[in-house]
N, C-alpha and C. Protein backbone atom coordinates (compact mmCIF):
# COMPACT_ATOMS: atom_id res chain seq x y z
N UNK A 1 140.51 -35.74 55.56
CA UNK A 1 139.25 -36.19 55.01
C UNK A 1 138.84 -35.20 53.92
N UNK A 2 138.69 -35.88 52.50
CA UNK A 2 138.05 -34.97 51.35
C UNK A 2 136.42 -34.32 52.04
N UNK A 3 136.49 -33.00 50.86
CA UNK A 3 134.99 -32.14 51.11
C UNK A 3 133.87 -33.26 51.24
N UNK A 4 133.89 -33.85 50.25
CA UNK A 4 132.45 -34.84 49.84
C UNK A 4 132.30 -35.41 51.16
N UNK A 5 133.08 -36.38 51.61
CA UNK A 5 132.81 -36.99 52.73
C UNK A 5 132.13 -36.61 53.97
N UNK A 6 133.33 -35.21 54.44
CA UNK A 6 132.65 -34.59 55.44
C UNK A 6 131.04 -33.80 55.17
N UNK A 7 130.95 -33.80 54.00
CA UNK A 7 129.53 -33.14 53.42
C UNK A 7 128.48 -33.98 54.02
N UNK A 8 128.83 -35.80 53.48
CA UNK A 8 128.19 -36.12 53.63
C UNK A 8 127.97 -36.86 54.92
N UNK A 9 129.10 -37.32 55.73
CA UNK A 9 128.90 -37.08 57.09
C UNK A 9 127.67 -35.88 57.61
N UNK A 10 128.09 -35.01 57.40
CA UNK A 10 127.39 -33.73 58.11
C UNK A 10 125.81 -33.96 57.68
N UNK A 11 125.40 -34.27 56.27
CA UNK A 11 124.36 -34.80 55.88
C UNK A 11 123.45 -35.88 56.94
N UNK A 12 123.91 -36.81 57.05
CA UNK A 12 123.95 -38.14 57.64
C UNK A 12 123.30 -37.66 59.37
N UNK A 13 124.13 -36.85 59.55
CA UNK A 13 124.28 -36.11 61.24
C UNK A 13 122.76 -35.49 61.39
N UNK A 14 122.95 -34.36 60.18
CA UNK A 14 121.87 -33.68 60.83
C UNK A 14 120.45 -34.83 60.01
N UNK A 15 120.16 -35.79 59.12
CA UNK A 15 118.55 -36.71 59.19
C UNK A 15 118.71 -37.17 60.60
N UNK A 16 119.80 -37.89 60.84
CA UNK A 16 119.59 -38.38 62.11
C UNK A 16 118.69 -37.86 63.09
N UNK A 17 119.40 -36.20 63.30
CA UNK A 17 119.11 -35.37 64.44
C UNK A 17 117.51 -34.67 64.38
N UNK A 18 117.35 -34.97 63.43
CA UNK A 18 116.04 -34.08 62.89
C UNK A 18 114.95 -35.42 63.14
N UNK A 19 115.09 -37.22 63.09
CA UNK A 19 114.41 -38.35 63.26
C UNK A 19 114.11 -38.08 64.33
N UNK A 20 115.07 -38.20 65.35
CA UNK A 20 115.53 -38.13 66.68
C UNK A 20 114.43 -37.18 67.87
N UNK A 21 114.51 -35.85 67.05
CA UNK A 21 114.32 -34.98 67.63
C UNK A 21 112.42 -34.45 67.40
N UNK A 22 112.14 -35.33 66.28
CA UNK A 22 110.66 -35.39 66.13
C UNK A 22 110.09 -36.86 66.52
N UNK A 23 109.63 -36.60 67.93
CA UNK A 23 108.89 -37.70 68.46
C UNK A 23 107.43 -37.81 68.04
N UNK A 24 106.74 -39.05 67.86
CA UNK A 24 105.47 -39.58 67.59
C UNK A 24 104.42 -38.88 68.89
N UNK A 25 103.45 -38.54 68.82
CA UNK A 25 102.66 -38.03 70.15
C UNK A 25 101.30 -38.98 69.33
N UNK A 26 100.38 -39.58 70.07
CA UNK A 26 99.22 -40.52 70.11
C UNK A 26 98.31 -39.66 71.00
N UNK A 27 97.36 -39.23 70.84
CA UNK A 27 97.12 -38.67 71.69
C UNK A 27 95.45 -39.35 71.68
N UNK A 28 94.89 -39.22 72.94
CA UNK A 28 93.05 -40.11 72.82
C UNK A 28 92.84 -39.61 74.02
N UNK A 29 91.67 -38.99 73.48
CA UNK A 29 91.02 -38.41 74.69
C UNK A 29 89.03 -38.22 74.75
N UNK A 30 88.56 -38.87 75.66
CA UNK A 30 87.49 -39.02 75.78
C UNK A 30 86.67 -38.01 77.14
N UNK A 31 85.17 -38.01 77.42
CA UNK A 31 84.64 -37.61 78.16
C UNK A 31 84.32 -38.20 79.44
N UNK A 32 84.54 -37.89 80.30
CA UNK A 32 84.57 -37.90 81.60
C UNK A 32 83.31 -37.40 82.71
N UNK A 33 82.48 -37.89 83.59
CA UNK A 33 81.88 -36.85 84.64
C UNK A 33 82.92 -36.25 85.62
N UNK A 34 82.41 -35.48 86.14
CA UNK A 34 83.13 -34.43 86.81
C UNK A 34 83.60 -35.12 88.30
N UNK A 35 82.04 -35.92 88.68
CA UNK A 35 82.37 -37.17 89.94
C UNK A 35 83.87 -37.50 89.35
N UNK A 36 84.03 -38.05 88.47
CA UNK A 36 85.56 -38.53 88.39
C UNK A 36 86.33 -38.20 88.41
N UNK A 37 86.65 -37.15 88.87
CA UNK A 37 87.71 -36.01 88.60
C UNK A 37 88.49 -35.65 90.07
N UNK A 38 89.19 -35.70 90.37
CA UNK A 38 89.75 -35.48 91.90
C UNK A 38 89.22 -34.10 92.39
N UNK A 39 89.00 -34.27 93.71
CA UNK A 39 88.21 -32.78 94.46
C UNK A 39 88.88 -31.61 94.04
N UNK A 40 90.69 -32.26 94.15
CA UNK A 40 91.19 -30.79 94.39
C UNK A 40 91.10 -29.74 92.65
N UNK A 41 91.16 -30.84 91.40
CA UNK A 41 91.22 -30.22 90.50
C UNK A 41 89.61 -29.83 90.05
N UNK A 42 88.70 -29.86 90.62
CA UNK A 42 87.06 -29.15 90.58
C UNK A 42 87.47 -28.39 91.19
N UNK A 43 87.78 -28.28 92.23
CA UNK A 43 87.73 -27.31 93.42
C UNK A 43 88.45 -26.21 92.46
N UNK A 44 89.52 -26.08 92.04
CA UNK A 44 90.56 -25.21 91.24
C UNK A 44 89.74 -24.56 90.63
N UNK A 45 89.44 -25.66 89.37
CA UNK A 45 88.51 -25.21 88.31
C UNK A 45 87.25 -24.02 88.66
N UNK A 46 86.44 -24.43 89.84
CA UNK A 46 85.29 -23.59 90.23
C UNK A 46 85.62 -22.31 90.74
N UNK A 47 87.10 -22.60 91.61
CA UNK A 47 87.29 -21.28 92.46
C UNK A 47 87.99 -20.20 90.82
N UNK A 48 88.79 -20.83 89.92
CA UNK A 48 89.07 -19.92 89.19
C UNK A 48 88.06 -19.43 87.91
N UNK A 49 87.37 -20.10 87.72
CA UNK A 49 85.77 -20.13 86.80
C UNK A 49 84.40 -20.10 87.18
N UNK A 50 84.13 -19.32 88.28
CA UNK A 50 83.10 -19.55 88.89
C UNK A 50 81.81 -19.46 87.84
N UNK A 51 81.02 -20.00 87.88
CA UNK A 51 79.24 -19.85 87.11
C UNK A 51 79.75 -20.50 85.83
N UNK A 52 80.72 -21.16 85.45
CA UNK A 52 81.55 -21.22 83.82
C UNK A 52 80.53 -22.77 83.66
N UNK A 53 80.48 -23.36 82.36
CA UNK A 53 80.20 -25.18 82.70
C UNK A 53 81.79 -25.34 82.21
N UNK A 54 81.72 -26.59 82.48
CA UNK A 54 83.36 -27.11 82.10
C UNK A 54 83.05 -28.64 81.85
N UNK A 55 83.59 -29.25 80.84
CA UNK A 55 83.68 -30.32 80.16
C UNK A 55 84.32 -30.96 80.28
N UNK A 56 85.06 -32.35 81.34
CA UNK A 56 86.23 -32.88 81.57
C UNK A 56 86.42 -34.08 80.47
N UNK A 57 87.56 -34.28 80.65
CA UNK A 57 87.97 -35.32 79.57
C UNK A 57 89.38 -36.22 80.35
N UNK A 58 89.68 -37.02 79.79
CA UNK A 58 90.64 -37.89 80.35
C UNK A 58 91.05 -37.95 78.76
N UNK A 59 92.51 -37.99 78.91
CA UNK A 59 93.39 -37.83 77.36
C UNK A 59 94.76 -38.91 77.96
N UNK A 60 94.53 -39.94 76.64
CA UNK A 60 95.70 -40.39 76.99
C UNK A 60 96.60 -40.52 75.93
N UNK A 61 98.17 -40.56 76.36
CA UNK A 61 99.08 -40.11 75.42
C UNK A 61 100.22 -41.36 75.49
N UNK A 62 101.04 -41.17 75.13
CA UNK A 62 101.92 -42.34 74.75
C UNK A 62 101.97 -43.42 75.65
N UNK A 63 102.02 -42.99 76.97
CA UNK A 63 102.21 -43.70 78.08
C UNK A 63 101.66 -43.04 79.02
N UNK A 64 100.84 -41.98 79.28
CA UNK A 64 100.61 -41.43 80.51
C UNK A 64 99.09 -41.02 79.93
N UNK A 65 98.70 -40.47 81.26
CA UNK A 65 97.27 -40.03 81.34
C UNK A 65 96.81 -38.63 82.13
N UNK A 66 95.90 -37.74 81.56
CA UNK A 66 96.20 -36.67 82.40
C UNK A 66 94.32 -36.35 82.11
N UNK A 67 94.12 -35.55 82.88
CA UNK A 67 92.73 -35.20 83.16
C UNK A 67 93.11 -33.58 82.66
N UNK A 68 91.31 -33.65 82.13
CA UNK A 68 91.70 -32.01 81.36
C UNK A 68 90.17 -31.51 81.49
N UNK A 69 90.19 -30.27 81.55
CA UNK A 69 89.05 -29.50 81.57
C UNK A 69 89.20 -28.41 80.64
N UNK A 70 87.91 -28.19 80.02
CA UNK A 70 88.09 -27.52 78.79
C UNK A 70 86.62 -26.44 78.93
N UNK A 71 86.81 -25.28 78.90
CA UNK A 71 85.90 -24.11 78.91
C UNK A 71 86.12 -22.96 77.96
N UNK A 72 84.65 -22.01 78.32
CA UNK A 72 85.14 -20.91 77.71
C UNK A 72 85.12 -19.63 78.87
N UNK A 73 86.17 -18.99 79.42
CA UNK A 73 85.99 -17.59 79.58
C UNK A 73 86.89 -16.24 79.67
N UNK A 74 86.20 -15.20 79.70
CA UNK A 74 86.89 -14.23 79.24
C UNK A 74 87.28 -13.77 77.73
N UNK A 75 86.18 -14.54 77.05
CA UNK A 75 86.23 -14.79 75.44
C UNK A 75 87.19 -15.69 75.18
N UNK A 76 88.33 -16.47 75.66
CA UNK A 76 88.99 -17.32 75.18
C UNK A 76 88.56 -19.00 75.78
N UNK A 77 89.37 -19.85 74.58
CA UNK A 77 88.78 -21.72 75.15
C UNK A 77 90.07 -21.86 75.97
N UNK A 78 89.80 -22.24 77.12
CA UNK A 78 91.35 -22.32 78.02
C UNK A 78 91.13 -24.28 78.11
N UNK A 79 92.08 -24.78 78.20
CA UNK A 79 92.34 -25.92 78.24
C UNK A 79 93.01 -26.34 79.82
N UNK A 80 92.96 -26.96 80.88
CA UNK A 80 93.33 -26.72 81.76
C UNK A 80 93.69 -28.40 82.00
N UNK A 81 95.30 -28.27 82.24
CA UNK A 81 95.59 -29.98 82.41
C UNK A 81 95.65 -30.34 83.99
N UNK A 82 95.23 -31.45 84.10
CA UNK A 82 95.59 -31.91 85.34
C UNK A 82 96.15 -33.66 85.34
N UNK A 83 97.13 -33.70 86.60
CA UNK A 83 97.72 -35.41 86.76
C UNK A 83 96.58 -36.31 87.31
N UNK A 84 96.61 -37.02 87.25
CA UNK A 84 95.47 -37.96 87.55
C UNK A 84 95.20 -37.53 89.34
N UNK A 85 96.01 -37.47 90.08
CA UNK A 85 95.72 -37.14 91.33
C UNK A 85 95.38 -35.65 91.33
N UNK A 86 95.09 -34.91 90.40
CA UNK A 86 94.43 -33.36 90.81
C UNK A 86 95.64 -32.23 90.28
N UNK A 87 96.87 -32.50 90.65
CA UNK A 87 98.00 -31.72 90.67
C UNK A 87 97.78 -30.86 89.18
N UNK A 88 97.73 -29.69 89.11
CA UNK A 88 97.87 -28.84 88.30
C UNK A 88 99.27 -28.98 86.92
N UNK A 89 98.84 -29.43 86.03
CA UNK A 89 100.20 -29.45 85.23
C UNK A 89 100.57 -27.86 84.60
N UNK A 90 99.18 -27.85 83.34
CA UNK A 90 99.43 -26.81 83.00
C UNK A 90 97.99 -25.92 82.43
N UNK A 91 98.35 -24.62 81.61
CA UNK A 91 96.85 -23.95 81.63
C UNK A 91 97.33 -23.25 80.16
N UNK A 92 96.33 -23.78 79.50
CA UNK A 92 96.33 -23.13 77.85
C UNK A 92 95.14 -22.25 77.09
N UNK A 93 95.54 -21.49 76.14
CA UNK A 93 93.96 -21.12 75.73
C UNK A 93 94.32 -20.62 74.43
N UNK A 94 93.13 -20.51 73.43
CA UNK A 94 93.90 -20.44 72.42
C UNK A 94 93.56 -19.37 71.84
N UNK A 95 94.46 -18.25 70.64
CA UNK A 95 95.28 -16.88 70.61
C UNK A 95 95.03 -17.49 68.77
N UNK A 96 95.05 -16.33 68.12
CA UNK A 96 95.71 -16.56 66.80
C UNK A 96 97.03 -16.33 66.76
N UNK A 97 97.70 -16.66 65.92
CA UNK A 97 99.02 -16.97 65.18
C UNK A 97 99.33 -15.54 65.56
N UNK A 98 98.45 -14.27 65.33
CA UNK A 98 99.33 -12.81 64.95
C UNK A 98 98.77 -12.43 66.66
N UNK A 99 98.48 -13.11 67.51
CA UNK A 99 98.69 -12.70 68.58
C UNK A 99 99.81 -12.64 69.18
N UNK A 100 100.83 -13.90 68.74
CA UNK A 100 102.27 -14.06 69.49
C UNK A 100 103.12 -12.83 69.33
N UNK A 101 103.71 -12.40 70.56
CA UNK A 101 104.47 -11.07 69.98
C UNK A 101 105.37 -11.29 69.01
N UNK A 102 105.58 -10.22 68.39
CA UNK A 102 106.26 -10.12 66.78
C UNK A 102 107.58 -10.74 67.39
N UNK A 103 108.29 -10.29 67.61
CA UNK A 103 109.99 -10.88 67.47
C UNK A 103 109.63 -12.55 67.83
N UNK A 104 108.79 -13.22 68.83
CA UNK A 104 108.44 -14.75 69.47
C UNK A 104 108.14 -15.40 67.77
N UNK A 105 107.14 -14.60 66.71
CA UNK A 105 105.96 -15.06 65.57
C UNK A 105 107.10 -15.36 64.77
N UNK A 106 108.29 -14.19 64.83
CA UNK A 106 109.08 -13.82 63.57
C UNK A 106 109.96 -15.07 63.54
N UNK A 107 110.22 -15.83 64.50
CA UNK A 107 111.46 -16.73 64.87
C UNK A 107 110.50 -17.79 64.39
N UNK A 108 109.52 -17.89 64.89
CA UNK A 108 108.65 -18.92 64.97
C UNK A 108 108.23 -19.45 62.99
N UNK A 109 107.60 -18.63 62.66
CA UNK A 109 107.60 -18.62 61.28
C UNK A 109 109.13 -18.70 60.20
N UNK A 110 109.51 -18.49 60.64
CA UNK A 110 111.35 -19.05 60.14
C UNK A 110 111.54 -20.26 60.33
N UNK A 111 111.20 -20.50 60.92
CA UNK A 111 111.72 -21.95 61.77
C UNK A 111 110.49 -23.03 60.93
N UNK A 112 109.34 -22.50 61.05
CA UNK A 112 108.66 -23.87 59.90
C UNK A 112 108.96 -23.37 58.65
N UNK A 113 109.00 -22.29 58.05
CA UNK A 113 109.64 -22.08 56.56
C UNK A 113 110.76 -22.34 56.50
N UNK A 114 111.69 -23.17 56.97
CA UNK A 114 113.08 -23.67 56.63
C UNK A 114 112.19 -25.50 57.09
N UNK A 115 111.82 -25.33 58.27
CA UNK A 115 110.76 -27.23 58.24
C UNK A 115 110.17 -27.44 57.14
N UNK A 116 109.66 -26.73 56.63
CA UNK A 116 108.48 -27.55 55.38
C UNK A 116 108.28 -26.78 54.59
N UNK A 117 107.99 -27.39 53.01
CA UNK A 117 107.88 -26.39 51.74
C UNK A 117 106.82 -25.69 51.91
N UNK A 118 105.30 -26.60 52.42
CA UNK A 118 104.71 -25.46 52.76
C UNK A 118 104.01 -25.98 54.19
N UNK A 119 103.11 -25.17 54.50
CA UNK A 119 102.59 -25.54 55.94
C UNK A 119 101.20 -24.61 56.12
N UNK A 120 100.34 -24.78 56.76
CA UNK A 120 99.29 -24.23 57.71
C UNK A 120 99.06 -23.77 58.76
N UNK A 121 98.79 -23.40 59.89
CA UNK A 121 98.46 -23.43 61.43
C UNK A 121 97.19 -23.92 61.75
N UNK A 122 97.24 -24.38 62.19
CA UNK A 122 95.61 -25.24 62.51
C UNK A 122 95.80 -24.79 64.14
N UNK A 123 96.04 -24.74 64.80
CA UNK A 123 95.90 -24.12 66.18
C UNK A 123 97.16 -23.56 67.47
N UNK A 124 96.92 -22.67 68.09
CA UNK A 124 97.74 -21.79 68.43
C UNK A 124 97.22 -21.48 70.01
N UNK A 125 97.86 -22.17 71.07
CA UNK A 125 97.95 -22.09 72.24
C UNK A 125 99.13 -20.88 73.34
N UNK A 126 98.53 -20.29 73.98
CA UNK A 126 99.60 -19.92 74.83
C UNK A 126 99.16 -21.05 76.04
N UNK A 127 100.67 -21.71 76.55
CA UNK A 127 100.79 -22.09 77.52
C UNK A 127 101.16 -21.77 78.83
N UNK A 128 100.73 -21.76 80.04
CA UNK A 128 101.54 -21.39 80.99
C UNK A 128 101.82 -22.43 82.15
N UNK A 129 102.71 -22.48 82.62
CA UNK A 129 103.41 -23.44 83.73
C UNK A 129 103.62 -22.77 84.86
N UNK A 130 102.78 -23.21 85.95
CA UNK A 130 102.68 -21.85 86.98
C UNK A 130 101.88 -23.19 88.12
N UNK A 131 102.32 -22.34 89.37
CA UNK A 131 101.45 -23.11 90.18
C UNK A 131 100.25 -22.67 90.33
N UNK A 132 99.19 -23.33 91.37
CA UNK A 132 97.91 -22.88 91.10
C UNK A 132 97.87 -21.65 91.87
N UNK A 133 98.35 -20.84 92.50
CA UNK A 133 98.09 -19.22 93.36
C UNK A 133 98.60 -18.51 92.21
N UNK A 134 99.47 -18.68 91.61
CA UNK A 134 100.27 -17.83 90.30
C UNK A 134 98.73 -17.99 88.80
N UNK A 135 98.34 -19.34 88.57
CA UNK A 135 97.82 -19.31 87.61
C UNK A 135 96.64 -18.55 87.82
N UNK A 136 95.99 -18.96 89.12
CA UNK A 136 94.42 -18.30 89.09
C UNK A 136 94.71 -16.27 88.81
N UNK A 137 95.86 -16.29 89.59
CA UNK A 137 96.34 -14.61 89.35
C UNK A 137 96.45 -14.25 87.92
N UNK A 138 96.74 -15.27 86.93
CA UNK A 138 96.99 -14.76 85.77
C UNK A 138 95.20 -15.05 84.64
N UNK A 139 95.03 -15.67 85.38
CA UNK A 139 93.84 -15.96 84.83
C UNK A 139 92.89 -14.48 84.92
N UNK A 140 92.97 -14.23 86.66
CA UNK A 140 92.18 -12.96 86.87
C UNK A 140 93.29 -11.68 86.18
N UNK A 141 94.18 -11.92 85.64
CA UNK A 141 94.66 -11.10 84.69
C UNK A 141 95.46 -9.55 85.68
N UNK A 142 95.83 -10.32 86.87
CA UNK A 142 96.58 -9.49 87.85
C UNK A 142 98.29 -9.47 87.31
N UNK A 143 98.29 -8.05 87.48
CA UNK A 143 99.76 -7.47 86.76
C UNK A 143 100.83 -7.32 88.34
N UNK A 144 101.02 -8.80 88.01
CA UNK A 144 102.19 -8.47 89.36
C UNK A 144 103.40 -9.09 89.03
N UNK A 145 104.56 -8.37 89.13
CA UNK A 145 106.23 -8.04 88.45
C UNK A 145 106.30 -9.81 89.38
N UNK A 146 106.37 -9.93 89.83
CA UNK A 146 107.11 -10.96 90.37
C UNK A 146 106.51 -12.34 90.87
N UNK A 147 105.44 -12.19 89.38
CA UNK A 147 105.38 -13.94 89.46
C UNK A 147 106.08 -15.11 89.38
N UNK A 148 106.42 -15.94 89.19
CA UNK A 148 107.09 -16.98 88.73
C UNK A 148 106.46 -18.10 87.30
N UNK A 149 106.59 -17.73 86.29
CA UNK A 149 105.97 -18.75 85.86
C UNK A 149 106.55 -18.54 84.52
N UNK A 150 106.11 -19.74 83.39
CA UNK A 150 106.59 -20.03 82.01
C UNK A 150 105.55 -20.15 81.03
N UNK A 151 106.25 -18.86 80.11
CA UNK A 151 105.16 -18.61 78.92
C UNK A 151 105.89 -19.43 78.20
N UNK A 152 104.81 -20.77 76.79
CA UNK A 152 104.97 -20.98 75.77
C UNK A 152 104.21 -21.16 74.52
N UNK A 153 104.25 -21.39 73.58
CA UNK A 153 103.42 -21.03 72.60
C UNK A 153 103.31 -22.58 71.98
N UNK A 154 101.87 -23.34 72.02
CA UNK A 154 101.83 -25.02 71.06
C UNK A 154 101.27 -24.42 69.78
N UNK A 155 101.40 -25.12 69.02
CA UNK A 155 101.29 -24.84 67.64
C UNK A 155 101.70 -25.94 67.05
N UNK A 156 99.89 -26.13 66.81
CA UNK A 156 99.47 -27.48 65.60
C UNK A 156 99.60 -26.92 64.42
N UNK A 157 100.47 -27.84 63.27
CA UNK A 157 100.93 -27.23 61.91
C UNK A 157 100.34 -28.53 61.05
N UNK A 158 99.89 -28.48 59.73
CA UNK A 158 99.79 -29.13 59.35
C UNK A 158 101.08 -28.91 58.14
N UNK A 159 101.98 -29.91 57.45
CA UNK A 159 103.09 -29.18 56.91
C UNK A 159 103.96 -30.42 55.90
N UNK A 160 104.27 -29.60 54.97
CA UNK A 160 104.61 -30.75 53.87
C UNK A 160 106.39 -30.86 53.67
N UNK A 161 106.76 -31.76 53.87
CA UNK A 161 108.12 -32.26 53.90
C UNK A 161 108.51 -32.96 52.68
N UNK A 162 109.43 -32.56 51.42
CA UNK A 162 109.26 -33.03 50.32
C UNK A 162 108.05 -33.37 49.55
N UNK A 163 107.41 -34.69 50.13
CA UNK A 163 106.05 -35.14 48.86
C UNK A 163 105.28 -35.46 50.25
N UNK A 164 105.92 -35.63 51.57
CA UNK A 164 105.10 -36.50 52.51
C UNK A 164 104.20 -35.04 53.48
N UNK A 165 103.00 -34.62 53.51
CA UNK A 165 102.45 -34.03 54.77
C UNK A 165 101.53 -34.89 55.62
N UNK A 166 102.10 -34.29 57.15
CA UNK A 166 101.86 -34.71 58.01
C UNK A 166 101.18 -33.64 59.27
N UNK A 167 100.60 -34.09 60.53
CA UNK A 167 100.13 -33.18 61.31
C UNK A 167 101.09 -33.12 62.27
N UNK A 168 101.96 -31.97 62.77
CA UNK A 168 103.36 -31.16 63.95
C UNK A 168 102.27 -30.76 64.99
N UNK A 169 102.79 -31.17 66.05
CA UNK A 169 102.58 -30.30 66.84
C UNK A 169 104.05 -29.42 67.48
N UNK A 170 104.18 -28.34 67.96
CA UNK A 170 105.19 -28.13 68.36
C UNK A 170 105.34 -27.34 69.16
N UNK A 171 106.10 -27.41 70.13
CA UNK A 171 106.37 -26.26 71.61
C UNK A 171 107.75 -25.45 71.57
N UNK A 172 107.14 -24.05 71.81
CA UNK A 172 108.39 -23.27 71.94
C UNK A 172 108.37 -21.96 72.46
N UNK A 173 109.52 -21.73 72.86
CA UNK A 173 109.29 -20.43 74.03
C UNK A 173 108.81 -19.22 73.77
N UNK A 174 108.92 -18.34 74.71
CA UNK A 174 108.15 -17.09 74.44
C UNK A 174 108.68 -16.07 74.01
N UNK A 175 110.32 -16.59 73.64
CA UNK A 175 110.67 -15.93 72.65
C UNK A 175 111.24 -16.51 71.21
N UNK A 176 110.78 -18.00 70.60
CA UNK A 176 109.95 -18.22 69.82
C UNK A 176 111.33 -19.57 69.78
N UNK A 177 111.74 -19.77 70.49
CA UNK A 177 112.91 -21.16 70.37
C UNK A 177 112.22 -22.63 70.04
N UNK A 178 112.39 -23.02 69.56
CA UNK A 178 111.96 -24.51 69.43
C UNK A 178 112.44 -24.82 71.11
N UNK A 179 111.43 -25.88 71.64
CA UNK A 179 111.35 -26.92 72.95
C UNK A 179 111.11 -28.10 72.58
N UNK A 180 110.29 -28.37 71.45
CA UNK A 180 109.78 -29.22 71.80
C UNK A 180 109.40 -29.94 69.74
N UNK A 181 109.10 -31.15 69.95
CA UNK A 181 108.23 -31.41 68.28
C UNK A 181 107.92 -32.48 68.41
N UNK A 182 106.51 -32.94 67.47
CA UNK A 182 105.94 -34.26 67.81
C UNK A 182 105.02 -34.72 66.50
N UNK A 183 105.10 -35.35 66.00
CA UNK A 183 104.48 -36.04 64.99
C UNK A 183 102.78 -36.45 65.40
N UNK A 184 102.00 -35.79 65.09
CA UNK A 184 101.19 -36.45 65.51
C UNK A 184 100.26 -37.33 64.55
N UNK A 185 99.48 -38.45 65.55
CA UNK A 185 99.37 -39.66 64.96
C UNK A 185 98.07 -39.69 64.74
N UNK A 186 97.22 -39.71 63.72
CA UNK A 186 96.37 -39.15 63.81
C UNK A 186 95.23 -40.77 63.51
N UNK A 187 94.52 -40.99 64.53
CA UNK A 187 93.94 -42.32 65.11
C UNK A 187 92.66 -42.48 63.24
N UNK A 188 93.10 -43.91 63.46
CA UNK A 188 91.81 -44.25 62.52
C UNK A 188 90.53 -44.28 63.02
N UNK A 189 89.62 -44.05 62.18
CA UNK A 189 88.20 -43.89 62.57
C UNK A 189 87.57 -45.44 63.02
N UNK A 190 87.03 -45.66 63.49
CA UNK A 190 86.15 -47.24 64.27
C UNK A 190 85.55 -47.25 63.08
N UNK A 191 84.98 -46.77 62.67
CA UNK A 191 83.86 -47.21 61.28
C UNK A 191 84.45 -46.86 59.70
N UNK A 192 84.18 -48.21 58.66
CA UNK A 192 84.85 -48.11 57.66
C UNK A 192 84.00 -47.11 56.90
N UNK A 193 84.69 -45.86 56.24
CA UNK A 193 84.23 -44.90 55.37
C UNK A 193 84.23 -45.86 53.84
N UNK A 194 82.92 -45.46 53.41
CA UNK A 194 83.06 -46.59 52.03
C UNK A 194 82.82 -45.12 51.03
């Protein structure tokens, strides 16, 4: 097989992989009372935020639905997901960009300066994936060697691809790997802007 071909094979391979690999995310999320909310994920919420208010919301996404509580403490907005039955998914809060440790930022910033000519950060989450005895520990900011749990970093980009920009969201580890990427869809307004 001549150069050109396989060039453009290889061309061909990686739009594919790059379509493929950036999924659409829809995301809608509204307000909620707290009555609606399953015992066990108040109960969480209060025992790890005591005196805090907290704002629930129900967010729904492509196909699924998850209950979320959203506060402020300890000076940070923590985002706290839950499954519709209470179950703890995950616990976020949000950090600037030059909070991520340097070698996690350095990978991380490479990785959208080779994605897009240019780009923004519009918001910057640490995530953690932990059960709820591990999370409330990390919440109260207890230094113990042998937790179990998973640091990652979301990061909303706003970011220009040839002529087209669009809003990224994107997940990746805590030492700065791509996991994850999602197009997001960003809902029309109910009322016509004239």
């Amino acid at each position: 097989m001549n150069t050109s071909i396989k060039i453009f094979c290889l061309l061909v391979a990686l739009t594919l992989s790059l379509q493929t690999s950036a999924q659409q995310k829809i995301e809608k999320e509204y307000r909620i009372k707290a009555s609606m909310v399953p015992k066990q994920a108040v109960d969480f919420i209060q025992e790890c935020f005591p005196d805090t208010k907290v704002k629930w919301y129900k967010e729904e996404g492509n196909s699924t639905y998850f209950l979320e509580a959203k506060l402020r403490f300890g000076g940070y907005l923590y985002s706290i997901k839950f499954n519709t039955d209470g179950t703890l998914l995950d616990t976020e809060y949000i950090i600037s960009f030059n909070q991520i440790p340097d070698q996690a930022r350095l990978k991380i910033e490479n990785h959208l300066k080779e994605r897009f000519t240019s780009f923004s950060i519009k918001k910057v989450q640490v995530q953690w994936l932990a059960d709820e005895t591990t999370t409330k520990k990390l919440i109260d900011k207890v230094k113990v060697s042998d937790l179990k749990f998973t640091t990652n970093f979301e990061i909303e980009v706003r970011g220009k691809h040839q002529s087209q920009v669009e809003f990224y969201e994107f997940l990746f580890s805590s030492k700065g790997e791509l996991l994850k990427e999602y197009t997001i869809i960003q809902r029309n307004p109910n009322n016509l802007i004239f």
